[in-house]
N, C-alpha and C. Protein backbone atom coordinates (compact mmCIF):
# COMPACT_ATOMS: atom_id res chain seq x y z
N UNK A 1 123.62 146.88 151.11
CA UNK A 1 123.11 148.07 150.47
C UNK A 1 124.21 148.73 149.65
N UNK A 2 125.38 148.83 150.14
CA UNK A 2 126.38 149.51 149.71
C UNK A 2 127.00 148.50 148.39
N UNK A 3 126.43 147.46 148.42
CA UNK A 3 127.08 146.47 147.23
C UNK A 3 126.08 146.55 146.35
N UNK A 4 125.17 146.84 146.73
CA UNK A 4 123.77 147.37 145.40
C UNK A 4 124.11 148.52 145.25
N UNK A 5 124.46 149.92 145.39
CA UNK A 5 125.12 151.04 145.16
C UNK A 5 126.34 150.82 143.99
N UNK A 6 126.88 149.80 144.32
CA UNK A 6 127.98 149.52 142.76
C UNK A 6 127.53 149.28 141.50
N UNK A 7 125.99 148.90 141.49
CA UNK A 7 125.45 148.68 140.07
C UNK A 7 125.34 149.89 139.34
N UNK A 8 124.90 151.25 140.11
CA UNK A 8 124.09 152.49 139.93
C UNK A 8 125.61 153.24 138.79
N UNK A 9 125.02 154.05 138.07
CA UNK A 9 126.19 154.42 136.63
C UNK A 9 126.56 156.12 138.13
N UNK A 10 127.84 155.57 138.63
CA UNK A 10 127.69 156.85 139.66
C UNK A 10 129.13 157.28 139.07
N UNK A 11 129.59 158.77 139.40
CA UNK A 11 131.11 159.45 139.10
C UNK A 11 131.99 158.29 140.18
N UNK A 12 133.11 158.69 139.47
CA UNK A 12 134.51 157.65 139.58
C UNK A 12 134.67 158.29 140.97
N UNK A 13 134.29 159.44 141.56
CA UNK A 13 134.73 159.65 143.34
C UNK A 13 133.94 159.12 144.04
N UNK A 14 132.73 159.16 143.71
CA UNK A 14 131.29 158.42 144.73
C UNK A 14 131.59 156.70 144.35
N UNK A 15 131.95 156.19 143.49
CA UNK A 15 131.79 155.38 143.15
C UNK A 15 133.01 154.64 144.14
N UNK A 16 134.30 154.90 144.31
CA UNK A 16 135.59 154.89 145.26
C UNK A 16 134.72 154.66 146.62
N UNK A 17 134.43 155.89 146.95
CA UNK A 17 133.49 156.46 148.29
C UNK A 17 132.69 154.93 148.81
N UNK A 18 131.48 154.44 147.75
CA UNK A 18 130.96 153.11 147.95
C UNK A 18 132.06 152.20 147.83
N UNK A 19 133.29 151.94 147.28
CA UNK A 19 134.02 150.76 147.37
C UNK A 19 134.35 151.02 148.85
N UNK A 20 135.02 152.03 149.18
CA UNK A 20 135.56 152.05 150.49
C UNK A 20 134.83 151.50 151.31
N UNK A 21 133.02 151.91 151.41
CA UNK A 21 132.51 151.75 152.57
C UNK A 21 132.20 150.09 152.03
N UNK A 22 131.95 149.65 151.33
CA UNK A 22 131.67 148.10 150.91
C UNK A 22 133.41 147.42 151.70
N UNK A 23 134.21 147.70 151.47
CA UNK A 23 135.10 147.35 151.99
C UNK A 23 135.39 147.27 153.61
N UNK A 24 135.07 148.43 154.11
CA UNK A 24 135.07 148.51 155.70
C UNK A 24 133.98 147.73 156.19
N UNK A 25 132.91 147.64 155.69
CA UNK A 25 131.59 146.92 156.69
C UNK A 25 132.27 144.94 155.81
N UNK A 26 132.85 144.80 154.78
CA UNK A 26 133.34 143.20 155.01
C UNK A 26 134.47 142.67 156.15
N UNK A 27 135.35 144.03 156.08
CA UNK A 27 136.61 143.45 156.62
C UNK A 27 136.22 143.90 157.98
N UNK A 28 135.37 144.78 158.79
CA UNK A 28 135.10 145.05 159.81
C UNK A 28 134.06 143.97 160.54
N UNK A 29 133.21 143.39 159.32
CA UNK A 29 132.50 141.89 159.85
C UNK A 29 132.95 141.10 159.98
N UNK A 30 134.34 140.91 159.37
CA UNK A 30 135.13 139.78 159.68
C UNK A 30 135.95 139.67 160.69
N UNK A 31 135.83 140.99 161.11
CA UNK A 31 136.78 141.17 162.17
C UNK A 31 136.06 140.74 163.73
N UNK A 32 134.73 141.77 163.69
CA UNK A 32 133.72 141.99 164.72
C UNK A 32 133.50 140.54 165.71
N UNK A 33 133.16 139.91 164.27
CA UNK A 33 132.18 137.92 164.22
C UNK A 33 133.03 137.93 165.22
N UNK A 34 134.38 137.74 165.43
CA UNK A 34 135.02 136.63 166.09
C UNK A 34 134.91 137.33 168.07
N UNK A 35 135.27 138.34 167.83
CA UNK A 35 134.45 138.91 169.00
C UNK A 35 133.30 138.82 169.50
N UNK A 36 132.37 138.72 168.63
CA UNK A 36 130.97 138.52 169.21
C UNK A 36 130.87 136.91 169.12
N UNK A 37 131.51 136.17 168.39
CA UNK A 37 131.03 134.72 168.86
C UNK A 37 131.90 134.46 170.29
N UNK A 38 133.26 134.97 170.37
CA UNK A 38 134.03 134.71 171.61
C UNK A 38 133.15 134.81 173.06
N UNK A 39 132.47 136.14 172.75
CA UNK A 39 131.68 136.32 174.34
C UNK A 39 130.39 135.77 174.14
N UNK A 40 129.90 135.30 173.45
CA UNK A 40 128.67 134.78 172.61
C UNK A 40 128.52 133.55 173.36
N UNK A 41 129.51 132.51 173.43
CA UNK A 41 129.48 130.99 173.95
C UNK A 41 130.19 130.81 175.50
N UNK A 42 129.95 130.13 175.76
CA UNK A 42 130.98 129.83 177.40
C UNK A 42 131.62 129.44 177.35
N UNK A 43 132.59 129.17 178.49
CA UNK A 43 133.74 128.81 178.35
C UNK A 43 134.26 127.74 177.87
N UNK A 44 133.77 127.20 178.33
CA UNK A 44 133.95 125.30 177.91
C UNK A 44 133.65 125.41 176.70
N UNK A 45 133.05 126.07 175.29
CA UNK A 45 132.82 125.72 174.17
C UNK A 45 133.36 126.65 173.56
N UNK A 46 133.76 127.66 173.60
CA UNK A 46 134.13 129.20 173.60
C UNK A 46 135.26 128.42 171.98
N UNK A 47 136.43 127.92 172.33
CA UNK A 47 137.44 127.38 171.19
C UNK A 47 136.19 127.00 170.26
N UNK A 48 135.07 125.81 170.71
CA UNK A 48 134.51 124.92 169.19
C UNK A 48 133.55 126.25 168.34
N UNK A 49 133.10 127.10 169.30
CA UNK A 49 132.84 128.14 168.61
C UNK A 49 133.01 129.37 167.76
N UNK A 50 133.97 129.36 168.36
CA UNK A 50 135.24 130.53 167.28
C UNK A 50 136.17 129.64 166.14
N UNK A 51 136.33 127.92 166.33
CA UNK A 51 136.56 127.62 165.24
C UNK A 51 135.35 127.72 164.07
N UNK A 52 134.33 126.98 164.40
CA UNK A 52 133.24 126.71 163.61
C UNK A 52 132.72 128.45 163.07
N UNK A 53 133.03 129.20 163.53
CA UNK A 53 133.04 130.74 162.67
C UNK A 53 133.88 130.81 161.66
N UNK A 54 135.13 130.59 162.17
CA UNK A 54 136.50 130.45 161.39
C UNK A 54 136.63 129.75 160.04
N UNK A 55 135.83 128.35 160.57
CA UNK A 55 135.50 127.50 158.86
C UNK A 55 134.15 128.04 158.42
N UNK A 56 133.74 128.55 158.30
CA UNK A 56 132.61 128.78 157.84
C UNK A 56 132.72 130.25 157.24
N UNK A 57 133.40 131.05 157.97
CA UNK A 57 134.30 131.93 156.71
C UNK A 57 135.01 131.69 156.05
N UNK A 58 136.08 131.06 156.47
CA UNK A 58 136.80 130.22 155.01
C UNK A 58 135.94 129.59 154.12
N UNK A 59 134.90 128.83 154.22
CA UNK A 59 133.96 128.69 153.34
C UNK A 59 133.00 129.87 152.75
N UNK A 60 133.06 130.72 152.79
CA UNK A 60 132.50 131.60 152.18
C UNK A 60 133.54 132.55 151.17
N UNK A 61 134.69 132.76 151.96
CA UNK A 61 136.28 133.08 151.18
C UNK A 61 136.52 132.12 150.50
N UNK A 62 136.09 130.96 150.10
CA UNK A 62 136.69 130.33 149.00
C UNK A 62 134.97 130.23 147.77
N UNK A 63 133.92 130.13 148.55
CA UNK A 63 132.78 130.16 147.95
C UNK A 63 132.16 131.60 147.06
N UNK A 64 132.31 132.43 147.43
CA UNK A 64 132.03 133.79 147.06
C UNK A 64 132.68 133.87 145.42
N UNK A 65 134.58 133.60 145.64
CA UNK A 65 134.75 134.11 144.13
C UNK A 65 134.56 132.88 143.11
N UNK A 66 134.31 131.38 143.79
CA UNK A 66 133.58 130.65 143.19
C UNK A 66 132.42 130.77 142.54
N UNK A 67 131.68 131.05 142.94
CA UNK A 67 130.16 131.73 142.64
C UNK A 67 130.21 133.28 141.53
N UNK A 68 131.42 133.85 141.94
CA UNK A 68 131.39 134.74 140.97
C UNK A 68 131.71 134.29 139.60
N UNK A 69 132.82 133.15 139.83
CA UNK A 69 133.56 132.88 138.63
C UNK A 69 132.05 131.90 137.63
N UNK A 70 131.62 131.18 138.40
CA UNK A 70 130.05 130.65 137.74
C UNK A 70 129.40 131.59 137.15
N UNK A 71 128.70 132.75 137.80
CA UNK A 71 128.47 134.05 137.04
C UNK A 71 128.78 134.31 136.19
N UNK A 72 129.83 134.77 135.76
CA UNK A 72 130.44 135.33 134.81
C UNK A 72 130.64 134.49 134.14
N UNK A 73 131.00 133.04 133.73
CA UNK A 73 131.14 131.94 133.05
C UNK A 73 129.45 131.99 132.51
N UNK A 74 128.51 132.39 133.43
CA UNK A 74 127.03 131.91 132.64
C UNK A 74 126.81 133.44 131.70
N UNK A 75 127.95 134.27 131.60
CA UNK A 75 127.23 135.03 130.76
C UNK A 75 126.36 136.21 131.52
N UNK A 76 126.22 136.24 132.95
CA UNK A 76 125.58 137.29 133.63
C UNK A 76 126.46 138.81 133.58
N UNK A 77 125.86 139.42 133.37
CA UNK A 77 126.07 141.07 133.66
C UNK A 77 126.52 141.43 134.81
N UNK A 78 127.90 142.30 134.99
CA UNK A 78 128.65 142.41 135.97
C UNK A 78 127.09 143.21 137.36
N UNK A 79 126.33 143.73 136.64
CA UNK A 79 124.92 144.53 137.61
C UNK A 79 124.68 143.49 138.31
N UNK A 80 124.45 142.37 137.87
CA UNK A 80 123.63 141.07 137.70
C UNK A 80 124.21 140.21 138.97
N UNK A 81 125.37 140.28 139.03
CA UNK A 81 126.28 139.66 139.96
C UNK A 81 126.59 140.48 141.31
N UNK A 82 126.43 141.77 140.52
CA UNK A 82 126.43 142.32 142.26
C UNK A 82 125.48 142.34 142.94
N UNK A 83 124.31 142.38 142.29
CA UNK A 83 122.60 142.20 142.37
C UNK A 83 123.05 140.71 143.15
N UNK A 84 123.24 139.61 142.78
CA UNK A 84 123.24 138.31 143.52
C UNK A 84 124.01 138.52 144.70
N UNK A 85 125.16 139.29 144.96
CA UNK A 85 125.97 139.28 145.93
C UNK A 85 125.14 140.29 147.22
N UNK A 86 124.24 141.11 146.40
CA UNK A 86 124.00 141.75 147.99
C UNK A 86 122.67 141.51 148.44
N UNK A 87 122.24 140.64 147.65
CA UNK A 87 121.04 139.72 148.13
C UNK A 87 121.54 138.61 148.81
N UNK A 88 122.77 137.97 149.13
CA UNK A 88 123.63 137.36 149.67
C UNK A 88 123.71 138.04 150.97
N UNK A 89 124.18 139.49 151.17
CA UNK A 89 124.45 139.84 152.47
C UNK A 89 123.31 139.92 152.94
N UNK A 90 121.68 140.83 151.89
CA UNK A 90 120.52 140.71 153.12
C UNK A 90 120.19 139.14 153.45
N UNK A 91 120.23 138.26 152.83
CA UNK A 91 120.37 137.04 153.01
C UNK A 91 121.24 137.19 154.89
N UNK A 92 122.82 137.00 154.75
CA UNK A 92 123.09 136.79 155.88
C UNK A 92 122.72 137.66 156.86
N UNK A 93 122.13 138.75 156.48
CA UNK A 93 121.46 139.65 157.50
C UNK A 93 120.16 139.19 158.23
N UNK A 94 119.26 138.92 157.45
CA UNK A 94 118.31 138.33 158.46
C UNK A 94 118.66 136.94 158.76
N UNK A 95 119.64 136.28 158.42
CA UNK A 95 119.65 134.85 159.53
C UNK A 95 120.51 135.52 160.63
N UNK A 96 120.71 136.54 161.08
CA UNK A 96 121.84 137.12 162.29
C UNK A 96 121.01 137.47 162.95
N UNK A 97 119.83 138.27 162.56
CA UNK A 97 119.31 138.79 162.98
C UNK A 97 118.15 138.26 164.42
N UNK A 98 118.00 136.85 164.27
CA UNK A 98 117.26 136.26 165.38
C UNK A 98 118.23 136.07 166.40
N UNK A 99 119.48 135.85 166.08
CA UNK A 99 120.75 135.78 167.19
C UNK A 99 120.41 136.52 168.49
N UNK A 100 120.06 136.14 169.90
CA UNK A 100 120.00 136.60 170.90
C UNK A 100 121.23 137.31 171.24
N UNK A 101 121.66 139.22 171.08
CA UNK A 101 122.44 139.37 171.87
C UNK A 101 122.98 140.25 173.36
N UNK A 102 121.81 139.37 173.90
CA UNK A 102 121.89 140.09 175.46
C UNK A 102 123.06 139.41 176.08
N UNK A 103 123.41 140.28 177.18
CA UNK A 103 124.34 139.64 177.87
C UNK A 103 124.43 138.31 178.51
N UNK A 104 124.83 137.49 178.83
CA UNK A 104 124.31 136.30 179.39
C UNK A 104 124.93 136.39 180.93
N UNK A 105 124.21 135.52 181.77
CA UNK A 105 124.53 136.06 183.25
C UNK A 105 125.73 134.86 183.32
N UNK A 106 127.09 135.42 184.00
CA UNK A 106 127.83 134.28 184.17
C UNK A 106 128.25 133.74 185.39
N UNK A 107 128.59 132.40 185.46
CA UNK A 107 128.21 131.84 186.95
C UNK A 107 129.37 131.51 187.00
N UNK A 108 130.27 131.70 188.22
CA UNK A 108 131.82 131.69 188.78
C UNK A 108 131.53 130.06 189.55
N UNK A 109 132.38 129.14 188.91
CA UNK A 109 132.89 128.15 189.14
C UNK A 109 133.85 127.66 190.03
N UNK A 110 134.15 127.41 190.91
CA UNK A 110 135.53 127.08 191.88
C UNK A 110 136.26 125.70 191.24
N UNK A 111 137.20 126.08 190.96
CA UNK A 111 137.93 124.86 190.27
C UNK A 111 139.04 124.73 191.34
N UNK A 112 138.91 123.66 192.01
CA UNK A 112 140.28 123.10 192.74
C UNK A 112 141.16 122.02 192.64
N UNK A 113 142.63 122.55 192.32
CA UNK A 113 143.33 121.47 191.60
C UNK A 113 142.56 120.17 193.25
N UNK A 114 143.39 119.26 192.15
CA UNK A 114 143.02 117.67 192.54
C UNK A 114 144.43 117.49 193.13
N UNK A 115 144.42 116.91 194.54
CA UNK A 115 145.30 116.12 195.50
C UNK A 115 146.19 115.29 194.58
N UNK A 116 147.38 115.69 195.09
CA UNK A 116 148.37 114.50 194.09
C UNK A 116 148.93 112.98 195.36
N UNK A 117 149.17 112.39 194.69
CA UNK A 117 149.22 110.87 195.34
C UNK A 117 150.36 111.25 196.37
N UNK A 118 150.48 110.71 197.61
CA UNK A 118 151.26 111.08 198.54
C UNK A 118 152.36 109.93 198.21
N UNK A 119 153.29 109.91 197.97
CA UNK A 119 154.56 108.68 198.09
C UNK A 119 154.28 107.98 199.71
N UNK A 120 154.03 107.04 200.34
CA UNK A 120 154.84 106.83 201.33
C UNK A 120 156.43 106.52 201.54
């Protein structure tokens, strides 16, 4: 919403005001994700899951100013591009949005080291 707010002809303080908050809700999602995928998965998968977040933002950090630079190469209107970009976030908004996030019940495991070979 706040990246559709950058198209609008607004004063140079409101206009700051929306960069800021466009700024805090990216770098605060980027921050959040890795927290919520951490308690998100169990233990045993907990690493393949916080990587596979990890590349998949890097793919979007290298995809995003790709996609911009296409934009603007086709001749689109800087409106035009932010118009694509925050149809991008409601985009990633409703695929999050089916994400189950209730707590999950967790079940305590007894792990006992393993007997080491006796020398005779």
């Amino acid at each position: 919403m706040s990246i559709a707010l950058l198209t609008l002809d607004l004063p140079l303080g409101v206009l700051l005001a929306v960069v800021a908050v466009v700024g805090l809700g990216t770098s605060g999602t980027q921050t959040l994700i890795y927290g919520f995928v951490a308690n998100y998965y169990r233990t045993n998968v907990r690493g393949a899951g916080v990587a596979w977040c990890a590349g998949f933002g890097r793919f979007g950090g290298v995809a995003g100013p790709l996609l911009g630079g296409f934009l603007i190469s086709a001749g689109f209107q800087l409106n035009a591009i932010f118009s694509v970009l925050a149809g991008l976030g409601l985009l990633g908004l409703l695929l999050a949005l089916p994400v189950p996030t209730g707590r999950h019940e967790l079940h305590s495991i007894l792990i006992e080291p393993t007997p080491h070979a006796v020398k005779p």
